[in-house]
Protein backbone atom coordinates (compact mmCIF):
# COMPACT_ATOMS: atom_id res chain seq x y z
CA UNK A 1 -251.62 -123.69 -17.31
CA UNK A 2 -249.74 -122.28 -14.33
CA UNK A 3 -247.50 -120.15 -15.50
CA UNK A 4 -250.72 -118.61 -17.70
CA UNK A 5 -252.93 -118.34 -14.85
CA UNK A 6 -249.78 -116.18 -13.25
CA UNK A 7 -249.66 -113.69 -15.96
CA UNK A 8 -253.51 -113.27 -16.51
CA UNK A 9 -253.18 -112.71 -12.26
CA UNK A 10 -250.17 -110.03 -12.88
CA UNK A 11 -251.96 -108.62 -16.09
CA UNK A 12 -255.27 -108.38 -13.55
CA UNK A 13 -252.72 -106.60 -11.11
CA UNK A 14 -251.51 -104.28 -13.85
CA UNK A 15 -254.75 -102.93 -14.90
CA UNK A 16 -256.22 -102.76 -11.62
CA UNK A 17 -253.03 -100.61 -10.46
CA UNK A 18 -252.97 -98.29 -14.09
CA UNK A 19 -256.85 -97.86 -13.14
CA UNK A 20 -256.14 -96.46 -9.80
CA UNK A 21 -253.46 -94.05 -11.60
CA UNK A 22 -255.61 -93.08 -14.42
CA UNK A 23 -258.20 -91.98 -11.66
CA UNK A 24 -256.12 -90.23 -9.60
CA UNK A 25 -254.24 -88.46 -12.44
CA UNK A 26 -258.31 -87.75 -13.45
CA UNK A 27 -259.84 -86.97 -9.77
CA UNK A 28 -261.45 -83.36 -10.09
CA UNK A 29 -260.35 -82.59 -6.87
CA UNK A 30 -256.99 -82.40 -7.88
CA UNK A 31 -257.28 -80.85 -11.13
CA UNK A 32 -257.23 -77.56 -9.50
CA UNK A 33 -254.23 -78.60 -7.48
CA UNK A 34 -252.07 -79.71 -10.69
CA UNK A 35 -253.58 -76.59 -12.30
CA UNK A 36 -251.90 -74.63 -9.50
CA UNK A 37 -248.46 -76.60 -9.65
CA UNK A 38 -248.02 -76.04 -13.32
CA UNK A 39 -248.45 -72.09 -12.54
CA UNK A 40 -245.96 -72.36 -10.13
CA UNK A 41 -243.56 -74.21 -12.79
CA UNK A 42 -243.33 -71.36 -14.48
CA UNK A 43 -242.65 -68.87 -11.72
CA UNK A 44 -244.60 -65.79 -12.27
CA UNK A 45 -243.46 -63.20 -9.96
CA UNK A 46 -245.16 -62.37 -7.36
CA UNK A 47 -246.95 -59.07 -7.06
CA UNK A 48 -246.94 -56.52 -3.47
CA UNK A 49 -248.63 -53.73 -4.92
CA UNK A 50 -247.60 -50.38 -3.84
CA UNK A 51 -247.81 -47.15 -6.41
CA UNK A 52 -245.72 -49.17 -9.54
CA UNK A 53 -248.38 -48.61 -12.83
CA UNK A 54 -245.18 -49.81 -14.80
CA UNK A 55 -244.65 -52.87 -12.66
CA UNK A 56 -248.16 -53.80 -12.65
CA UNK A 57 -248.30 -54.13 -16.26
CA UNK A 58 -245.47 -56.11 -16.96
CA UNK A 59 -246.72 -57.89 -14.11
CA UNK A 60 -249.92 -58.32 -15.76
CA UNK A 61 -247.99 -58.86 -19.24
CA UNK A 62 -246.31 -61.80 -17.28
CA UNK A 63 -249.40 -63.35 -16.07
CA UNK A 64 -251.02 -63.22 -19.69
CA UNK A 65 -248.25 -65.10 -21.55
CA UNK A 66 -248.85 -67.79 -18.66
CA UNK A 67 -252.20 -68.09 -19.08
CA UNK A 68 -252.20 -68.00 -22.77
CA UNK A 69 -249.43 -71.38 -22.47
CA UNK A 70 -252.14 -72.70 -20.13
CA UNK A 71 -255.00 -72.43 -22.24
CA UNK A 72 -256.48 -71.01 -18.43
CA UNK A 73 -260.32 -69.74 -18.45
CA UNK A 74 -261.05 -66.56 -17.05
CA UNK A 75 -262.16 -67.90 -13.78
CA UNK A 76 -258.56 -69.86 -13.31
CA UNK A 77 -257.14 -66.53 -14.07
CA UNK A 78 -258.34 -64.93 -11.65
CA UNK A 79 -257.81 -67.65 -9.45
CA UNK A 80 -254.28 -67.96 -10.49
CA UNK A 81 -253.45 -64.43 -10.72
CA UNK A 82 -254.66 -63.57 -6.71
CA UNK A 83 -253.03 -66.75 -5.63
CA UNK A 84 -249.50 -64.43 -6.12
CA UNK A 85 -250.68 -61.59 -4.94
CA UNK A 86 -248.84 -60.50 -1.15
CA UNK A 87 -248.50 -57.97 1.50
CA UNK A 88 -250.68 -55.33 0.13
CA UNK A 89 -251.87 -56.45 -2.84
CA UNK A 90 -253.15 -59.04 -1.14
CA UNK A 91 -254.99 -57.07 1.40
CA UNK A 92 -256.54 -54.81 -1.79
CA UNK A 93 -257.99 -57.79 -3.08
CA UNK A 94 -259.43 -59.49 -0.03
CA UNK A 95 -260.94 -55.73 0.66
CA UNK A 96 -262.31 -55.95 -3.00
């Protein structure tokens, strides 16, 4: 009777740890953050601006075939897409 009062103790411990994961892993406040580190996994270039049409679109291009892999909404590309914008791209879009 010991030894199974143990293991339902350290199957109790189990759960009660996998349940913690499970809402972590599931906490909306951090879907946006893993959202954020699997754009950065695939390391889309980041984007200055300056008078480059050409650049933009491959830029762009870039972005899409992300997204697409992402299955991202419109509002987490837009989201996504500013988040790798610098120097003065970046100051277009905060003037925007």
């Amino acid at each position: 009777i010991m030894a199974a009062a143990r293991t339902n103790a350290q199957i109790a411990q189990a759960l009660a740890a996998l349940t913690t994961l499970v809402a972590r892993d599931n906490d909306p406040g951090r879907e946006s953050e893993k959202r954020l580190e699997r754009f950065m996994s695939h390391k889309p270039t980041l984007f200055i601006g300056g008078y480059n049409p050409e650049g933009a679109i491959k830029w762009i291009e870039e972005l899409e075939i992300i997204f697409e892999a992402m299955g991202c909404t419109e509002g987490n590309k837009t989201i996504l897409g500013t988040y790798v914008l610098r120097e003065e791209a970046n100051v277009w879009w905060k003037n925007v």
